[in-house]
Protein backbone atom coordinates (compact mmCIF):
# COMPACT_ATOMS: atom_id res chain seq x y z
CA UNK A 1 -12.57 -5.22 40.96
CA UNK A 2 -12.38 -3.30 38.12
CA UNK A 3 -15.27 -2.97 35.79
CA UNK A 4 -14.85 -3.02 32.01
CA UNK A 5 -17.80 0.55 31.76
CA UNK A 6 -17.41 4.71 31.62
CA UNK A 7 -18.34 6.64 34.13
CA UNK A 8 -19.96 9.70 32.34
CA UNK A 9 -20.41 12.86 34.18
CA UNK A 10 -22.72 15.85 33.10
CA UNK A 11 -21.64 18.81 34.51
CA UNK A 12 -24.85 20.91 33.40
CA UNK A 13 -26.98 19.27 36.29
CA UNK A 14 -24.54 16.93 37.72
CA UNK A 15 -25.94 13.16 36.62
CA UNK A 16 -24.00 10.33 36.21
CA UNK A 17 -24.14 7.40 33.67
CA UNK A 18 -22.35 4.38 33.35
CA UNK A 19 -21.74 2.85 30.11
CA UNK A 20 -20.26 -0.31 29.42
CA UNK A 21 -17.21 -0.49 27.19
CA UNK A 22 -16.77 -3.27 24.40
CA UNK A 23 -13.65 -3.71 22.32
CA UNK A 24 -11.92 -0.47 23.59
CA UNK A 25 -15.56 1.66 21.82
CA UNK A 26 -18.59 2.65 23.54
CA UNK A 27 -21.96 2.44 21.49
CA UNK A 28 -22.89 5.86 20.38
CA UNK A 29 -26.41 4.81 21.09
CA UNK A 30 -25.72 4.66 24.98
CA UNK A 31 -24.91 8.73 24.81
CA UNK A 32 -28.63 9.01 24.21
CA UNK A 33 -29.45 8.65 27.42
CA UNK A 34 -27.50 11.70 28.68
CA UNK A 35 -30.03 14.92 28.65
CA UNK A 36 -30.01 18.28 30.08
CA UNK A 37 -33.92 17.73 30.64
CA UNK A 38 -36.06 14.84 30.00
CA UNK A 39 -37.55 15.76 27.07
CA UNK A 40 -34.05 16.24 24.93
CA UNK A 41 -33.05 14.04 22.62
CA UNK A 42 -30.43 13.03 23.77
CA UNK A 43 -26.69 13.08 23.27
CA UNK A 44 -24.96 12.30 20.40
CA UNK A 45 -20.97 12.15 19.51
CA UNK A 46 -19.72 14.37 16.85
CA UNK A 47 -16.98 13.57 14.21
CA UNK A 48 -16.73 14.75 10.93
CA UNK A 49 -15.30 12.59 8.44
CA UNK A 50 -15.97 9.84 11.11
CA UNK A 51 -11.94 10.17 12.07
CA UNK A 52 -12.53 8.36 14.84
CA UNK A 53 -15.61 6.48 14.97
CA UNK A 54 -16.13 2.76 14.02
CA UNK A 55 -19.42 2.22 12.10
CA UNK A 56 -19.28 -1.61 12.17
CA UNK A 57 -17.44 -4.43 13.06
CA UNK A 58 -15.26 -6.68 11.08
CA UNK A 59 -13.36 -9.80 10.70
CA UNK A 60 -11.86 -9.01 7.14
CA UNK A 61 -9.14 -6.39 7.31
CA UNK A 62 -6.98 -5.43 10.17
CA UNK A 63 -4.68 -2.47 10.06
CA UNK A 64 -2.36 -1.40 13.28
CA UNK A 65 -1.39 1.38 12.12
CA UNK A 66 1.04 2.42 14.75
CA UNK A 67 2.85 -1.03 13.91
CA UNK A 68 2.07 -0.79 10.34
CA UNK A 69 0.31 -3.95 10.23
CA UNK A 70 -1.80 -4.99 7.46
CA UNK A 71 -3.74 -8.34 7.35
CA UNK A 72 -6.06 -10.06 5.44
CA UNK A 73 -8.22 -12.54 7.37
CA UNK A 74 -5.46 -12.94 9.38
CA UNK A 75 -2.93 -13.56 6.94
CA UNK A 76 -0.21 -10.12 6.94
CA UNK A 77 -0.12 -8.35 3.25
CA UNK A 78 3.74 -9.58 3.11
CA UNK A 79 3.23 -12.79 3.17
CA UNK A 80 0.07 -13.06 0.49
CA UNK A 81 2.05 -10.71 -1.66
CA UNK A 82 4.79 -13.01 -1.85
CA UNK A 83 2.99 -16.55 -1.85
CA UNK A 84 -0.48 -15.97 -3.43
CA UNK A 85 -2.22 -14.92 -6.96
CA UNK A 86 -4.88 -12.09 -6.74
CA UNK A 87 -7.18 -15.17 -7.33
CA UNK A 88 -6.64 -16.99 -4.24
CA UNK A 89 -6.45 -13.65 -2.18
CA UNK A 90 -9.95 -12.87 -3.94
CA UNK A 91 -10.83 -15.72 -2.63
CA UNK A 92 -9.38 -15.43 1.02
CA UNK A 93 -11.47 -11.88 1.34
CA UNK A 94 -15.23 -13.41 -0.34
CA UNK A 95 -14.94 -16.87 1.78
CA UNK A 96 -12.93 -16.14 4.73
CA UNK A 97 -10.77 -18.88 3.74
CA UNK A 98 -7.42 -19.56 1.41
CA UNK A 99 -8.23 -22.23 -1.31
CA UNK A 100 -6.94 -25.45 -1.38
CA UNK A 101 -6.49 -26.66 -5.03
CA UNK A 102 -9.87 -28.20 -6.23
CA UNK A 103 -11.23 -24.88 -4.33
CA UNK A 104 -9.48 -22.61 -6.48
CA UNK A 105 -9.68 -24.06 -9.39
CA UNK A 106 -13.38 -24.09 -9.56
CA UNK A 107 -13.43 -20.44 -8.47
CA UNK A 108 -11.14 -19.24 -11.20
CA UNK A 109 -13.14 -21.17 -13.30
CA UNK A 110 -16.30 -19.08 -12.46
CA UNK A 111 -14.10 -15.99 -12.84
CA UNK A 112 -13.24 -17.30 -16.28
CA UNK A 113 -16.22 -18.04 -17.91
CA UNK A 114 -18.07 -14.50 -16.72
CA UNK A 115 -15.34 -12.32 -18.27
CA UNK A 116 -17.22 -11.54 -21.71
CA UNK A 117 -19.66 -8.70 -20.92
CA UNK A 118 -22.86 -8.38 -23.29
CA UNK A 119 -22.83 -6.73 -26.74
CA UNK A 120 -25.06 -3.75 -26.10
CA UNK A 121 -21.91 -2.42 -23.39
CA UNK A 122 -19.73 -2.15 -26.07
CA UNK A 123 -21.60 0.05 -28.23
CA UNK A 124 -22.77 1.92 -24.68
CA UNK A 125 -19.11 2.31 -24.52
CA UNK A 126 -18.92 3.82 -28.00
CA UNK A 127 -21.66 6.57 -26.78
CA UNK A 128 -18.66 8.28 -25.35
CA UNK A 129 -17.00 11.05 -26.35
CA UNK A 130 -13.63 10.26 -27.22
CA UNK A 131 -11.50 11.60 -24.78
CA UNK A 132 -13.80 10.41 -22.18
CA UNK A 133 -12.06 9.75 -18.92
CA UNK A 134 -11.62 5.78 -18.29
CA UNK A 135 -12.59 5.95 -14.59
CA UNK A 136 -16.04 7.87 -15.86
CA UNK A 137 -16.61 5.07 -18.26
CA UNK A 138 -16.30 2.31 -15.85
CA UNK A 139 -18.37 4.35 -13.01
CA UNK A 140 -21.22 3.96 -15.69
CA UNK A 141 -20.39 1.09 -17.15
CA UNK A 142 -20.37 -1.05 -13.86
CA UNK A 143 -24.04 0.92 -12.77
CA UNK A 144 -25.46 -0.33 -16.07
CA UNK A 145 -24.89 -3.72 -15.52
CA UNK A 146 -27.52 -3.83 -13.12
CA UNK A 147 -29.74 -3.57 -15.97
CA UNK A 148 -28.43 -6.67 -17.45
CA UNK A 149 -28.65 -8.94 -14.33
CA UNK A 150 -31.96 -8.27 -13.13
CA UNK A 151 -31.69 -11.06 -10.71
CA UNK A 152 -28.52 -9.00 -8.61
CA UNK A 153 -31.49 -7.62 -6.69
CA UNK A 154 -31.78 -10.75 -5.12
CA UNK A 155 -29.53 -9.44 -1.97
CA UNK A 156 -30.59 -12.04 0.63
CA UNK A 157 -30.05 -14.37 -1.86
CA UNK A 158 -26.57 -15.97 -0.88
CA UNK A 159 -26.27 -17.84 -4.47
CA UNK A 160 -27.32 -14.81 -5.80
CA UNK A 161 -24.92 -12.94 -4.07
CA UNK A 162 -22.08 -15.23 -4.83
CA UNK A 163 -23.25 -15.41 -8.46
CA UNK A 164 -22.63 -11.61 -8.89
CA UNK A 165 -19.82 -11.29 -7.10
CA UNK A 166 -17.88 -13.71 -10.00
CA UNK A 167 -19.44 -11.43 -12.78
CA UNK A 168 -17.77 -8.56 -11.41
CA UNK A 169 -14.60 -9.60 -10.63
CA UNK A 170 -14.45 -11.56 -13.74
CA UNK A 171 -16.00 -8.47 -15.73
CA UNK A 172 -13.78 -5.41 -14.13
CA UNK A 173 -10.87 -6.11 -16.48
CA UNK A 174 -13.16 -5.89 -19.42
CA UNK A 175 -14.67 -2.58 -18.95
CA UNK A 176 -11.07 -1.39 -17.59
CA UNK A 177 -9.76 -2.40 -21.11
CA UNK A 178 -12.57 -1.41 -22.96
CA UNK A 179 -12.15 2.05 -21.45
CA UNK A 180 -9.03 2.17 -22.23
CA UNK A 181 -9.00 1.28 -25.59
CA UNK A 182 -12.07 3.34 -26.56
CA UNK A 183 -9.67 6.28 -25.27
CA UNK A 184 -6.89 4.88 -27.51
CA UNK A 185 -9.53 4.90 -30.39
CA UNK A 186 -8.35 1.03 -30.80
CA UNK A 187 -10.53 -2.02 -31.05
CA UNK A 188 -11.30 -3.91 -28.37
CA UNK A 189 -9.91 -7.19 -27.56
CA UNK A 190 -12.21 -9.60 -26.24
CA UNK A 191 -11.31 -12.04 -23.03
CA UNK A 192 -8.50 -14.89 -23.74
CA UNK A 193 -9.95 -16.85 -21.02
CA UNK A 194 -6.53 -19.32 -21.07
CA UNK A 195 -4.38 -16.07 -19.76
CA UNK A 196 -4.12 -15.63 -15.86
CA UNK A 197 -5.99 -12.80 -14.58
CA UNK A 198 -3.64 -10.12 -14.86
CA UNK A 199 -2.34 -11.73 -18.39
CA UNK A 200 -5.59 -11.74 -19.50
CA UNK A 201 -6.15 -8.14 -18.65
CA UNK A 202 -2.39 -6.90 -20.45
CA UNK A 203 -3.82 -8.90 -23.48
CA UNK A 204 -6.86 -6.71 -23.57
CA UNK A 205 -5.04 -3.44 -23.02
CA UNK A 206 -2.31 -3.99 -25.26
CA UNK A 207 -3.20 -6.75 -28.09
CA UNK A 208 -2.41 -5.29 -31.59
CA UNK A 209 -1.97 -7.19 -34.76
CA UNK A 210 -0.49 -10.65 -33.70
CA UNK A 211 -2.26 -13.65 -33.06
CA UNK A 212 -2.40 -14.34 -29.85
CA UNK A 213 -0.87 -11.84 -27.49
CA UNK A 214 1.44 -13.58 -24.91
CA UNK A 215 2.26 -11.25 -21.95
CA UNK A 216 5.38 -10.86 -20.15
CA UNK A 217 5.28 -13.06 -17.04
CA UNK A 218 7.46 -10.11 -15.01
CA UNK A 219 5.13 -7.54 -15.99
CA UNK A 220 2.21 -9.91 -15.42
CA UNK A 221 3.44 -10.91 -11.78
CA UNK A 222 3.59 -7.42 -10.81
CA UNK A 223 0.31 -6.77 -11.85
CA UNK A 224 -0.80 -9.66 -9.86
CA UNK A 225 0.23 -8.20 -6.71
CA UNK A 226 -0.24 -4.82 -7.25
CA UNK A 227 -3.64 -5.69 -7.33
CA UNK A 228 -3.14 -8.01 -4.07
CA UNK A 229 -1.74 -4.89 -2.34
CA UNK A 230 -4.55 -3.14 -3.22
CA UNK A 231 -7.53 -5.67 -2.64
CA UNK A 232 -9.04 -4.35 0.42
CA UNK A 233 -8.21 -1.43 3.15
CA UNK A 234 -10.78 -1.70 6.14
CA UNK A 235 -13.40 1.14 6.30
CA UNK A 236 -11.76 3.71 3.50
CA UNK A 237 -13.84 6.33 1.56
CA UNK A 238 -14.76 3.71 -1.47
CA UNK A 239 -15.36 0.70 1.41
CA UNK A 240 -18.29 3.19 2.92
CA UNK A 241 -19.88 4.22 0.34
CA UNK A 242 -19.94 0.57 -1.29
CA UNK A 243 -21.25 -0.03 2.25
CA UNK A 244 -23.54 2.23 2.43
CA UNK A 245 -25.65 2.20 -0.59
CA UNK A 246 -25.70 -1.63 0.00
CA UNK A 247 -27.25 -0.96 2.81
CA UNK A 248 -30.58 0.28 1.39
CA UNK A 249 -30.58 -3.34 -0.35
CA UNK A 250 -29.25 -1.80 -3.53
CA UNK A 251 -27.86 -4.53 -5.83
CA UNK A 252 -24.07 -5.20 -5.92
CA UNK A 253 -23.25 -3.28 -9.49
CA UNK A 254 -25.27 -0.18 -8.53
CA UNK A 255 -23.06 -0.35 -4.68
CA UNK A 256 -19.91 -1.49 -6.67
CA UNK A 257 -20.78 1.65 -8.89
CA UNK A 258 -20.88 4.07 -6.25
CA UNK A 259 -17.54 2.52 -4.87
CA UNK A 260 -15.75 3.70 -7.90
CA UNK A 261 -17.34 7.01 -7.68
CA UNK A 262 -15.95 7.66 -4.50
CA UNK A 263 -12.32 5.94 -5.58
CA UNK A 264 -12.67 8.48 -8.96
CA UNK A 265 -11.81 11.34 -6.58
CA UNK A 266 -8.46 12.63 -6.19
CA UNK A 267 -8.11 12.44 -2.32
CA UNK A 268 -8.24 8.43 -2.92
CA UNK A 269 -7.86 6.81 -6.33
CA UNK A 270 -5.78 9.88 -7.79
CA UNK A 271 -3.24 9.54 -5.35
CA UNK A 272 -0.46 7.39 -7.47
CA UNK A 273 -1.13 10.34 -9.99
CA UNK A 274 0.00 12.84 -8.13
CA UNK A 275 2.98 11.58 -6.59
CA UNK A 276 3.97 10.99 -10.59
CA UNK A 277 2.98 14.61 -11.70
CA UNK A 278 5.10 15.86 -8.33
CA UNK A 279 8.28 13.68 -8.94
CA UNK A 280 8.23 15.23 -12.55
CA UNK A 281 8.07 18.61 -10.81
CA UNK A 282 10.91 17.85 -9.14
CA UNK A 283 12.59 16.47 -12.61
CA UNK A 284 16.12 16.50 -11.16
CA UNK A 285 17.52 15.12 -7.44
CA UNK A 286 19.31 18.40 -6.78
CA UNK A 287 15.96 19.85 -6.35
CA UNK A 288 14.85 17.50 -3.82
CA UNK A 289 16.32 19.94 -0.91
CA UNK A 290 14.12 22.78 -2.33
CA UNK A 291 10.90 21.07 -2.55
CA UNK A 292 11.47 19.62 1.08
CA UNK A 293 11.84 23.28 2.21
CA UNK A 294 8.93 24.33 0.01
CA UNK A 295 6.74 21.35 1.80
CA UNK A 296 7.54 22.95 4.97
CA UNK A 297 6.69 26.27 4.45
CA UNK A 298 3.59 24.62 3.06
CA UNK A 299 3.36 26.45 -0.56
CA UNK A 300 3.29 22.53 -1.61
CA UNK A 301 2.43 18.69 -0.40
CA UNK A 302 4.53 16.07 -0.43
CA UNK A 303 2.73 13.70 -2.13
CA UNK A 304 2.59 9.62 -1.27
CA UNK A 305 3.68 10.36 2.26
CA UNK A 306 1.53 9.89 5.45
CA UNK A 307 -1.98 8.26 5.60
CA UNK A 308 -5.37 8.85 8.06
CA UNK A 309 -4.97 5.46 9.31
CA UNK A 310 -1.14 4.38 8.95
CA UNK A 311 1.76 6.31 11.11
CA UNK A 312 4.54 3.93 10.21
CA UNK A 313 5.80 3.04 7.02
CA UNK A 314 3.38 1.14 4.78
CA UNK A 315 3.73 -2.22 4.33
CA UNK A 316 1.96 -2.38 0.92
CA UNK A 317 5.06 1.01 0.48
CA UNK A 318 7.65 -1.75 1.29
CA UNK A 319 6.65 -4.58 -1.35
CA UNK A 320 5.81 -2.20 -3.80
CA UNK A 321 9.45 -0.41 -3.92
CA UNK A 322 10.80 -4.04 -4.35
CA UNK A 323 8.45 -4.92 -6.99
CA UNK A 324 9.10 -1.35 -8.93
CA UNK A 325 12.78 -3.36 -9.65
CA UNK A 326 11.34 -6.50 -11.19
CA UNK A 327 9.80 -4.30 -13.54
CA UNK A 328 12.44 -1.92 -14.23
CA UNK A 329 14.70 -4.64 -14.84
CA UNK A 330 12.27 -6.04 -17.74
CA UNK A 331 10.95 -2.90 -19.42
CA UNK A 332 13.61 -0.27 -18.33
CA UNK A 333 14.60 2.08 -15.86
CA UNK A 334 12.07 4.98 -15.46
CA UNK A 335 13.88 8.39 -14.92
CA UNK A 336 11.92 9.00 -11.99
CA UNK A 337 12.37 5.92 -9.57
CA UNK A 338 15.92 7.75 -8.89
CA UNK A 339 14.14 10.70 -7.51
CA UNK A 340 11.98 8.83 -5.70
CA UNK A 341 14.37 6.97 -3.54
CA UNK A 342 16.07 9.80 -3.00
CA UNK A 343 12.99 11.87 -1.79
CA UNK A 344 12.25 8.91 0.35
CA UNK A 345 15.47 8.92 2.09
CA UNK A 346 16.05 12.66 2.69
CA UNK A 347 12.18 12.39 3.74
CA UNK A 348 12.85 10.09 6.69
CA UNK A 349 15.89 11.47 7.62
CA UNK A 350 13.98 14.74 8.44
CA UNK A 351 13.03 15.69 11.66
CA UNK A 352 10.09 17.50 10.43
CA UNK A 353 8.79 14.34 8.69
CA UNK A 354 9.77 11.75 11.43
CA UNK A 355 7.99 14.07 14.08
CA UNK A 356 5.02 14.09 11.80
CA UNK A 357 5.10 10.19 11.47
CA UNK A 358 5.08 10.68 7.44
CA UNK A 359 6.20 8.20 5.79
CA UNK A 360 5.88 6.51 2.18
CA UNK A 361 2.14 5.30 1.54
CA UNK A 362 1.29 2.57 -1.46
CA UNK A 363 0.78 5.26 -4.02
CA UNK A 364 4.02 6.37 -3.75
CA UNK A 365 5.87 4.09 -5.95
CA UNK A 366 2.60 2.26 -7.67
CA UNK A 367 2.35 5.16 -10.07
CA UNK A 368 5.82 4.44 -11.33
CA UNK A 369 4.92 1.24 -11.86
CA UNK A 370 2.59 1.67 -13.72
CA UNK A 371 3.60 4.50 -16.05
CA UNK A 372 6.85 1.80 -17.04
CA UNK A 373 3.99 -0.78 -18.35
CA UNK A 374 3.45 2.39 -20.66
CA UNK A 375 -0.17 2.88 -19.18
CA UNK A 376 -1.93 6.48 -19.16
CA UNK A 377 -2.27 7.96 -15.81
CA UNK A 378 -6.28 8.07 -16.44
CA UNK A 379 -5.81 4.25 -16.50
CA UNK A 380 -4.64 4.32 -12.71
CA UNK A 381 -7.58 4.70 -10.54
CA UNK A 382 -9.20 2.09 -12.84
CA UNK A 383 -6.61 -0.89 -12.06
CA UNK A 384 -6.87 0.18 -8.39
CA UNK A 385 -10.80 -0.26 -8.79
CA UNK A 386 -10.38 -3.96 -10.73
CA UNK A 387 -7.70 -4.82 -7.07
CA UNK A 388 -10.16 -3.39 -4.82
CA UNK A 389 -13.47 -5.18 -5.90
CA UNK A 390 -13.31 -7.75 -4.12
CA UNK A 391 -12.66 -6.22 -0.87
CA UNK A 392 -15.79 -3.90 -2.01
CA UNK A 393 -17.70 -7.36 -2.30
CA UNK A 394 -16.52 -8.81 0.93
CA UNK A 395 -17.39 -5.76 2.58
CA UNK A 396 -21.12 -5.85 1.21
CA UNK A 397 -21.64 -9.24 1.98
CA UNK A 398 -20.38 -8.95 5.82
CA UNK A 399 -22.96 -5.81 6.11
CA UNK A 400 -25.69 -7.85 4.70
CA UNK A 401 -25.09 -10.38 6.88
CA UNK A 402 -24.84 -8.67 10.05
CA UNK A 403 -28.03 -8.11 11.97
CA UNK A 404 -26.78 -5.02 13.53
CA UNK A 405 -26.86 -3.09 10.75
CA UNK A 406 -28.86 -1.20 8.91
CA UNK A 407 -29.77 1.72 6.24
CA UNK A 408 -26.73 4.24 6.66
CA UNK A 409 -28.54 7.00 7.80
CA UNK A 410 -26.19 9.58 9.85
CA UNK A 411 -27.19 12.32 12.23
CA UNK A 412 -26.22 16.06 12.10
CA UNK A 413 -25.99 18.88 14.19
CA UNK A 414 -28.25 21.43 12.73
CA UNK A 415 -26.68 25.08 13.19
CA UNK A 416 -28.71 26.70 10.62
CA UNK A 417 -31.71 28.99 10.90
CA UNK A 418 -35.29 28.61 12.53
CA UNK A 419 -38.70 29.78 12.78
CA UNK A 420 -38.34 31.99 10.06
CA UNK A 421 -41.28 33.25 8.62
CA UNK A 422 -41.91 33.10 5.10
CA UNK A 423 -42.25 36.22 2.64
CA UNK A 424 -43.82 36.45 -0.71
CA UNK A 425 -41.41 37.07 -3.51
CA UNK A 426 -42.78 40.63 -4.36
CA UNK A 427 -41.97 41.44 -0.62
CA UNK A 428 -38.49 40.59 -0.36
């Protein structure tokens, strides 16, 4: 009968080990016992930028990427984009549950009446310079709200935990806005706490002189599920480090902090950007042919294409391109969703692409988006931070929670120098 371990053979001195295989992984651990003599450490496994090693288990996200799967709890990305508000999804990834109505309605309310963020931010806010870039701001801004809620160092708490987790979900679209506007040089708007989520965050970006500031539902929507599509994404760059620092029993807005750090780099929040900045490059369809060739020949990238973890189409890709319309169709056609489809479509109908299982990721037409609702692209990383915190937060909680883990502390390979022997500065 077949047995569900690894047979391990070490060819230096011929010993064999068997190790037992669980969910299609072996435990890095059990390579320890593998040594050339008995007084090595030990084995360990090797891969940089963890490509293919699983630090944790999970019941949150799933991802096939060969099928280009993506579920929440269960529950595929298509079907929440469609049917749910950010709220309930927010929900979905915290609990582990959807909300029936009395649920949700109590947790919006706690969403609600957290949105205002103290005084002393706002002129913390002021402190910088004026061209400061929004995604800096909120990196900061999020860290210093530790300093406010002393008691978010209650980790093991778990109506501590839940209590900060509504202050920064709630409080995200404030400092987003805030960030904004201080770039704008424009006053900022406090919370209208009878706007949905995403109304409530167009009515701090975008308030002017009326009275009350009534968003367009369309534009609103979209922002709803743009920030659905974007809620949580299994163990990404952002996901690890918010992991990680939680790990040393850091509290939430110091780990959310270092979440957006990570998502302030190009590689991962900065992608919508540069798919824009490259379709403008492009600035006509009868130079899509030229930049294909040019992508080949790699002199450039082709920017919102392909993904570590994805090698079908994206199925955040496929909402998004339908959602792109809604908003064109309020706020006008932008010039660049024409070369976009077209770069798609020559894309996939290229060997060379199809061979390389590249295909459209979520940034590819979120950017686009985005730039119609007039927003700067400095602004973009910071909406995909307010979407992703509560996957950051579901994340934390599940590694608190899970008595295998602990600090994040990965090995190395040292391949430096030894035994060198020191010499005095007037020597050397």
């Amino acid at each position: 009968m077949a047995k569900n371990t690894l047979t391990i053979t070490d060819n230096r001195n011929g010993a064999t080990y068997e190790v037992p295989i669980q969910n299609d992984t072996v435990r890095a651990m059990d390579l320890r016992q593998i040594k050339e003599h008995s007084d090595d450490f030990g084995m360990m496994s090797y891969d940089p930028a963890f490509k293919n090693t699983a630090s944790t288990t999970s019941r949150i996200t799933l991802i096939d990427g060969a099928r280009g799967v993506l579920q929440y709890r269960g529950y595929s990305i298509e079907e929440l984009a469609a049917k749910s508000s950010f709220l309930e999804v927010a929900h979905l990834l915290i609990s582990g549950e959807l909300p029936n109505t009395d649920e949700l309605g109590e947790f919006q309310h706690q969403i609600t009446h957290h949105t205002m963020v103290h005084e002393n931010i706002r002129e913390f806010i002021d402190a910088f310079r004026y061209d400061a870039h929004p995604m800096g701001i909120l990196v900061s801004t999020v860290a210093a709200l530790s300093t406010f809620y002393p008691d978010a160092k209650e980790v093991s708490d778990p109506a501590s935990r839940r209590l900060q987790m509504h202050r920064l979900i709630a409080k995200m679209p404030t400092l987003a806005a805030y960030a904004y506007r201080h770039r704008r040089g424009l006053p900022y708007i406090y919370p209208d706490n009878d706007l949905s989520y995403a109304g409530n965050l167009l009515n701090m970006l975008f308030k002017m002189t009326e009275v009350r500031y009534e968003p367009n539902p369309t534009v609103a929507k979209a922002l709803d599920v743009l920030f659905i599509l974007h809620a949580d994404h299994e163990q990404n760059c952002s996901t690890s480090s918010m992991r990680a620092v939680g790990s040393s029993r850091a509290d939430p807005f110091s780990a959310t902090a270092a979440a957006c750090a990570a998502l302030y780099g190009p590689l991962h929040g900065g992608a919508n950007e540069a798919v824009v900045r490259m379709l403008a490059e492009i600035g006509s369809v009868s130079n899509i042919p030229s930049y294909l060739e040019r992508v080949k020949q790699g002199e450039v990238r082709l920017m919102g294409f392909g993904h570590r973890v994805y090698k079908n189409y994206d199925p955040r890709a496929k909402v998004i391109k339908s959602l792109a319309y809604d908003v064109f169709s309020e706020l006008g056609q932008n010039p660049l969703i024409d070369i976009a489809v077209e770069l798609e479509g020559k894309a996939l109908d290229d060997p060379y692409f199809a061979e390389r299982k590249l295909y459209p990721n979520v940034d590819f037409y979120s950017g686009l988006i985005y730039q119609s609702m007039n927003l700067p692209m400095d602004i973009f990383p910071v909406l995909f931070a307010i979407g992703r915190t509560p996957g950051w937060l579901a994340q934390w909680e599940e590694m608190l929670t899970d008595a295998e883990q602990k600090i994040a502390r990965p090995r190395q390979v040292y391949v430096g120098k030894r035994d060198r022997s020191y010499v005095p500065i007037d020597q050397r």
